[in-house]
C-alpha atoms as a PDB file:
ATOM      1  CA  UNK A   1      22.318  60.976 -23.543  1.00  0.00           C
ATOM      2  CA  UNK A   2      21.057  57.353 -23.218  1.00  0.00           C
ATOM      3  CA  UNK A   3      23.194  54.948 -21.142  1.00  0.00           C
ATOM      4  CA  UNK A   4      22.676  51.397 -21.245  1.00  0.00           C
ATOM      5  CA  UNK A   5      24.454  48.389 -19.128  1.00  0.00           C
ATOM      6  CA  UNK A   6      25.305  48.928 -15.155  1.00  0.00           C
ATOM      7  CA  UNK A   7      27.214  50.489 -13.164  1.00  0.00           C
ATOM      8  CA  UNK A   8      29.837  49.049 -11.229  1.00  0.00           C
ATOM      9  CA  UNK A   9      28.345  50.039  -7.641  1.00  0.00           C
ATOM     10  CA  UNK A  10      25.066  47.885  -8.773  1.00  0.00           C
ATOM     11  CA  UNK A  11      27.011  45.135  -9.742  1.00  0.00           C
ATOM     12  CA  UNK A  12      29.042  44.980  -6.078  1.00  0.00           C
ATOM     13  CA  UNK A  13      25.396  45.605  -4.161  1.00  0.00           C
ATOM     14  CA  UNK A  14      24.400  42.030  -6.428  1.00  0.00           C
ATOM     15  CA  UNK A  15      27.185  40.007  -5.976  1.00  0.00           C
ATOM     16  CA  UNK A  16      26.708  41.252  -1.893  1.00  0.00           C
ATOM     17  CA  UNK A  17      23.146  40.153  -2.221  1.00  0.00           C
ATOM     18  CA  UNK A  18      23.946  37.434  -3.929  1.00  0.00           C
ATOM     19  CA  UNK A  19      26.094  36.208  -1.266  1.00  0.00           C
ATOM     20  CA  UNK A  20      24.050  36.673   1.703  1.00  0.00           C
ATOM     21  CA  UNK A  21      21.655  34.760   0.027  1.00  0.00           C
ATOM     22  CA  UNK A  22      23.730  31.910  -0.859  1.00  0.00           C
ATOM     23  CA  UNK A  23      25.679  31.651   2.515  1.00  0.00           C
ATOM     24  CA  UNK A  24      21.804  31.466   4.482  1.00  0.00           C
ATOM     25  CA  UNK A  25      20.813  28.972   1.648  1.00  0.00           C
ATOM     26  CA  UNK A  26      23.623  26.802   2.145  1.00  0.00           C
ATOM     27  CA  UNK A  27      23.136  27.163   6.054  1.00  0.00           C
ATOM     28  CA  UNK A  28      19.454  25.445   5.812  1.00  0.00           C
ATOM     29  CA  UNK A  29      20.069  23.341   3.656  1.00  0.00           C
ATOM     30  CA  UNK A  30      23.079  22.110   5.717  1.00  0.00           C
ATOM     31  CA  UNK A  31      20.871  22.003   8.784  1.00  0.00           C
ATOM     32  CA  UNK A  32      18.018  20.161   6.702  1.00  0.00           C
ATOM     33  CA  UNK A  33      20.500  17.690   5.571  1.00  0.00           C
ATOM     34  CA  UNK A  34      22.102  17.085   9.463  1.00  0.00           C
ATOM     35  CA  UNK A  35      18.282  16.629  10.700  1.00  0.00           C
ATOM     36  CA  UNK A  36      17.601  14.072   8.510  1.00  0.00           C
ATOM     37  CA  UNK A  37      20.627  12.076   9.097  1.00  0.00           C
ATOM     38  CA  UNK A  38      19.884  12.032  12.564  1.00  0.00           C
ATOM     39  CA  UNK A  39      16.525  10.735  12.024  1.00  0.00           C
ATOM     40  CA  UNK A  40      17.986   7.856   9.992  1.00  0.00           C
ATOM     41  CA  UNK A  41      20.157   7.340  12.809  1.00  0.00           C
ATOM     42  CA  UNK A  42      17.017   7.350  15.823  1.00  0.00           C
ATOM     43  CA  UNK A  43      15.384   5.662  13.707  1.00  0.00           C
ATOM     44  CA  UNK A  44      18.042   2.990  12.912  1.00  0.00           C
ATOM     45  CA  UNK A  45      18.894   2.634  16.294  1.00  0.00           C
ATOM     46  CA  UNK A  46      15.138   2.431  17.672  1.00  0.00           C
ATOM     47  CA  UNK A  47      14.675  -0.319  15.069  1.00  0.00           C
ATOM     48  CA  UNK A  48      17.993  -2.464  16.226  1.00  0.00           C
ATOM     49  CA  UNK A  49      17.051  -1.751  19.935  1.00  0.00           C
ATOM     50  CA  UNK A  50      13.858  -2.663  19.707  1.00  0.00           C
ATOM     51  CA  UNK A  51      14.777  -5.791  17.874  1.00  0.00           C
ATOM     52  CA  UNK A  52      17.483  -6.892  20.195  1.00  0.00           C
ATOM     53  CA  UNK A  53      14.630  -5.821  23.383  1.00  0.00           C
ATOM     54  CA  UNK A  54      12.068  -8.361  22.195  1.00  0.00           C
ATOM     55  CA  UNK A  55      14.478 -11.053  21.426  1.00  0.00           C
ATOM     56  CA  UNK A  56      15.615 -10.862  25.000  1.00  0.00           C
ATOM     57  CA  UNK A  57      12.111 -10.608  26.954  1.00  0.00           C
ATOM     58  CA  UNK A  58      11.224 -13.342  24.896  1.00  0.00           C
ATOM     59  CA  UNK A  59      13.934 -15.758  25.751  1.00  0.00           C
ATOM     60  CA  UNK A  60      13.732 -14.455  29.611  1.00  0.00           C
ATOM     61  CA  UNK A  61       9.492 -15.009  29.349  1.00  0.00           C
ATOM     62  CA  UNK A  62      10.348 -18.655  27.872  1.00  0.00           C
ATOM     63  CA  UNK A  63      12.796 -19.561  30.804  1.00  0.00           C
ATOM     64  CA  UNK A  64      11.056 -21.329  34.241  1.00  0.00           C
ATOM     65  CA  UNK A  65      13.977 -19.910  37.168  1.00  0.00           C
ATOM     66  CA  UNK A  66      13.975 -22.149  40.133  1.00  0.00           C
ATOM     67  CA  UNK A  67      17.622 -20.988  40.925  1.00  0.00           C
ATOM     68  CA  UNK A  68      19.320 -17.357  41.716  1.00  0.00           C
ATOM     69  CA  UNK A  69      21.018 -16.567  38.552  1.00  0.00           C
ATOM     70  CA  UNK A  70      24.691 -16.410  38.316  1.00  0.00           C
ATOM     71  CA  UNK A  71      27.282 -14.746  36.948  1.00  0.00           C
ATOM     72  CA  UNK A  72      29.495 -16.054  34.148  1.00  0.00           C
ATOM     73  CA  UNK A  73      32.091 -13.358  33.742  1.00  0.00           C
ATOM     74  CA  UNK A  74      31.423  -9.663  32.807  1.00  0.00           C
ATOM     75  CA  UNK A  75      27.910  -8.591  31.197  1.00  0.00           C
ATOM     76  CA  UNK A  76      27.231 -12.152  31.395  1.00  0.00           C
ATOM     77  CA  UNK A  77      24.513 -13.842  33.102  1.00  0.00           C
ATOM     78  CA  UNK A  78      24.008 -17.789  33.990  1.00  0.00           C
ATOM     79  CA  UNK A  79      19.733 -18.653  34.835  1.00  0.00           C
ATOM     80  CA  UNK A  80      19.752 -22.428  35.667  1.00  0.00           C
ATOM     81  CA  UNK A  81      16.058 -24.539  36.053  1.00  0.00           C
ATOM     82  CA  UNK A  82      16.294 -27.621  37.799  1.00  0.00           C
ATOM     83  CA  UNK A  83      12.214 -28.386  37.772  1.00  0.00           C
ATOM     84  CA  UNK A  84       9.759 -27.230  35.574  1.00  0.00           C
ATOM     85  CA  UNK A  85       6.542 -28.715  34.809  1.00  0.00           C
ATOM     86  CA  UNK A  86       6.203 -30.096  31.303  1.00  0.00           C
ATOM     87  CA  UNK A  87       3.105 -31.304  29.247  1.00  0.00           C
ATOM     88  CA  UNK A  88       3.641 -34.882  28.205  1.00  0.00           C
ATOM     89  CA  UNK A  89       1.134 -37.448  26.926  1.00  0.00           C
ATOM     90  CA  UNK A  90      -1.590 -35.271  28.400  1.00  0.00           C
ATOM     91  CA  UNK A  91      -0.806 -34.260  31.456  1.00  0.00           C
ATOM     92  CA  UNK A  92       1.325 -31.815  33.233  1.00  0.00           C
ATOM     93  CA  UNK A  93       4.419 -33.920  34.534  1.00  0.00           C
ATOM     94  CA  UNK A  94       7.751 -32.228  36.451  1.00  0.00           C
ATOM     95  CA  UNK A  95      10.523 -32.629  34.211  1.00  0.00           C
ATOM     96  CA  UNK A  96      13.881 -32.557  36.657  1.00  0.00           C
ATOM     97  CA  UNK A  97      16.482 -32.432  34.572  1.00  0.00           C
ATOM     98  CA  UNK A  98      18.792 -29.253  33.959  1.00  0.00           C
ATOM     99  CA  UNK A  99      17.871 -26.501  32.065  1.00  0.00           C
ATOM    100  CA  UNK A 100      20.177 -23.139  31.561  1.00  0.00           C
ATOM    101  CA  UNK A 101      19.955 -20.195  29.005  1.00  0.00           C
ATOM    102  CA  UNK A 102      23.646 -17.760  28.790  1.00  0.00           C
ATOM    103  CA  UNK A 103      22.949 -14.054  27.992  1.00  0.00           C
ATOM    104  CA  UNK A 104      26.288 -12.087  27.121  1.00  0.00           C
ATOM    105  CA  UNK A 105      27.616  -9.263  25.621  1.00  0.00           C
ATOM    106  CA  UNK A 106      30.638 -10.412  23.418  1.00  0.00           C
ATOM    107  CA  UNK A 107      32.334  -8.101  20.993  1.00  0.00           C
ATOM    108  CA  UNK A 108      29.793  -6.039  19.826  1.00  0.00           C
ATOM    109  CA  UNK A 109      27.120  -8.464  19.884  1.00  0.00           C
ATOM    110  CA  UNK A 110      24.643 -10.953  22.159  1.00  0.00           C
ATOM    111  CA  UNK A 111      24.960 -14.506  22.130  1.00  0.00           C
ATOM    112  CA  UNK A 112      22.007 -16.266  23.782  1.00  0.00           C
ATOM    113  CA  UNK A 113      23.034 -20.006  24.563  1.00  0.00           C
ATOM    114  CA  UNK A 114      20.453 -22.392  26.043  1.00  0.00           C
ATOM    115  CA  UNK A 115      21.190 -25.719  27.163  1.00  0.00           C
ATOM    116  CA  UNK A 116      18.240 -28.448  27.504  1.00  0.00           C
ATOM    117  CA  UNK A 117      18.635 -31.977  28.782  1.00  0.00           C
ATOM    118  CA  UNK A 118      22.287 -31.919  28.152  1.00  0.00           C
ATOM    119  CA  UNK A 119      22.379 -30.615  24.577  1.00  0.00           C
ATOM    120  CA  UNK A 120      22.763 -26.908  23.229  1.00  0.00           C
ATOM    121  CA  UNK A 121      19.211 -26.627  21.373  1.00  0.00           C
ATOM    122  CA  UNK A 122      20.509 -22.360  20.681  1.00  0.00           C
ATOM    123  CA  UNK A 123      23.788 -20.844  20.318  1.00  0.00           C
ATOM    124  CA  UNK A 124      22.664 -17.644  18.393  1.00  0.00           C
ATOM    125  CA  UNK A 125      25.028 -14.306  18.362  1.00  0.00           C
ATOM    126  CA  UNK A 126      22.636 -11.192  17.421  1.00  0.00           C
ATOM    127  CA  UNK A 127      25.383  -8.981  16.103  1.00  0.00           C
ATOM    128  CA  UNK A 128      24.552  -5.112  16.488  1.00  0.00           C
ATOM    129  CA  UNK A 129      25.513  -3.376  12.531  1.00  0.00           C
ATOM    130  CA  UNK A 130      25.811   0.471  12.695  1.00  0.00           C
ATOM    131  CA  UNK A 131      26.538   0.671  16.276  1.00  0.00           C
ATOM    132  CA  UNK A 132      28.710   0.597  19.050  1.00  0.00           C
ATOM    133  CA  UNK A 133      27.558  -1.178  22.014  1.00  0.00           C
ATOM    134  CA  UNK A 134      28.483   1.439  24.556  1.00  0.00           C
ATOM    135  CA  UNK A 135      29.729   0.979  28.346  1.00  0.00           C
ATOM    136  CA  UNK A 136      26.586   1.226  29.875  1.00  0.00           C
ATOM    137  CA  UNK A 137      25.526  -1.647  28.635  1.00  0.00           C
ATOM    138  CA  UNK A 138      24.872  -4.447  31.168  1.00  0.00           C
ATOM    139  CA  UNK A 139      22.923  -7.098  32.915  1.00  0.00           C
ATOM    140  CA  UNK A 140      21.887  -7.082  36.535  1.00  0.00           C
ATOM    141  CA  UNK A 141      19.368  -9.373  38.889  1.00  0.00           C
ATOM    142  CA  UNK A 142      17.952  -8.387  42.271  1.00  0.00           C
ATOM    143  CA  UNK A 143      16.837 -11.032  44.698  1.00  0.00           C
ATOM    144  CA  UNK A 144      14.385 -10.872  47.189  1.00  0.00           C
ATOM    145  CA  UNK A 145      12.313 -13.458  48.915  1.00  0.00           C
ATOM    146  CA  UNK A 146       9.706 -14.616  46.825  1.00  0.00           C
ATOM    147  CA  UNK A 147      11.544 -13.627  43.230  1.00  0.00           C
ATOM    148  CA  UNK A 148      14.592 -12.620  40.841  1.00  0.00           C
ATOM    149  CA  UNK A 149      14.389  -9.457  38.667  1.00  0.00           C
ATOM    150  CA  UNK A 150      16.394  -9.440  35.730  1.00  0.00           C
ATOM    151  CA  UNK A 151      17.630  -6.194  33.626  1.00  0.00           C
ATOM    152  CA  UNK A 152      19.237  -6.040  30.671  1.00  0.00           C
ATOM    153  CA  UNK A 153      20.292  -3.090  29.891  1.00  0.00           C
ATOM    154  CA  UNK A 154      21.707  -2.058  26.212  1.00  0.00           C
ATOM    155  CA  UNK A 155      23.570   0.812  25.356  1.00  0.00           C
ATOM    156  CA  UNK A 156      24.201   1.924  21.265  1.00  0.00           C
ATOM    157  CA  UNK A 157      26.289   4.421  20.293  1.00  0.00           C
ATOM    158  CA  UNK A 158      25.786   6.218  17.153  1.00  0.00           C
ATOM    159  CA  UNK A 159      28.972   7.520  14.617  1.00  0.00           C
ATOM    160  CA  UNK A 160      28.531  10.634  16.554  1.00  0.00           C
ATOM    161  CA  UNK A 161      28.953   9.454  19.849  1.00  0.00           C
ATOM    162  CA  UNK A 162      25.333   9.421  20.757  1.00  0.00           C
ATOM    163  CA  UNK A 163      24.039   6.995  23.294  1.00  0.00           C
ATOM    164  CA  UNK A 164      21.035   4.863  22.436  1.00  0.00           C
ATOM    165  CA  UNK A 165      19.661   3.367  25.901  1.00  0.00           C
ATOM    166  CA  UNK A 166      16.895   0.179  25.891  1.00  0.00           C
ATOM    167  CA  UNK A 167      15.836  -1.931  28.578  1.00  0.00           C
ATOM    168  CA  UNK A 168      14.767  -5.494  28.671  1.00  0.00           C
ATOM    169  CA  UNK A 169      13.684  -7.041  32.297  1.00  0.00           C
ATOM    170  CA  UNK A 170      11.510  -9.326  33.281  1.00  0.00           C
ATOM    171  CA  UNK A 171      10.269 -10.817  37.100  1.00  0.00           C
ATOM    172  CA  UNK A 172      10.347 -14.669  37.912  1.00  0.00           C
END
């Protein structure tokens, strides 16, 4: 006698192997998926912090210190020039009057103010978009006898409470 069709043991031992192979399927492709969102978020995070990194050195490596920074409330610092020498009709003159440039962290962003003969010439707020800046986030100086060291130090926290650490400092 000829049977035809399948028996109801090899139909269990397929839908078995069928769903081993569909729970370790769905288990790489859930790790595949995972990896690459945390590689958007390095990656998003490198891009903002690098950003935000060269904006700073570049305002601190524009600034001429001649006095110790100060402090202007939390994660706020104050750098003040009183002399710095200035090219004017073709020569190198010292200009005397007051400069200052404001670095702060305020609500979730950096405002850089500087201040130039009496008049704000930059009020700019760099606001930071996918990110919490985290608690570790701050500026410092050092002083020692022949210069200041400032570092800025930014801290951004990803949706999954990952901490994103870049540095900005710079010697005067």
């Amino acid at each position: 006698m000829d049977k035809k069709g399948i028996t109801l043991v090899e139909l269990l031992a397929a839908i078995v192997l069928f769903g081993i192979v569909a729970a370790l399927v769905s288990t790489i492709l859930t790790t595949i998926i995972r990896a690459n969102k945390d590689i958007q978020i390095s990656t998003q995070a490198n891009s903002e912090g690098n950003y935000l990194i060269t904006i700073l050195e570049n305002e601190l490596s524009k600034f001429e210190l001649t006095n110790e920074p100060t402090s202007c409330g939390p994660n706020c610092i104050l750098l003040i020039s009183s002399e710095r020498y200035v090219f004017e009709d073709g020569s190198v003159v010292l200009d005397s009057t007051e400069h200052s440039l404001q670095i702060s962290f305020i609500s979730n962003s950096i405002q850089i103010i500087k201040i130039e003969n009496g008049l704000v010439v930059k009020n700019q707020s760099y606001p930071i978009d996918y990110f919490t800046l985290g608690s570790g986030s701050s500026i410092e100086w050092t002083v020692t006898t022949v210069s200041y060291r400032i570092q800025i130090s930014i801290e951004l926290i990803d949706e999954y409470g990952k901490s994103h650490i870049y540095l900005a400092s710079h010697i005067y």
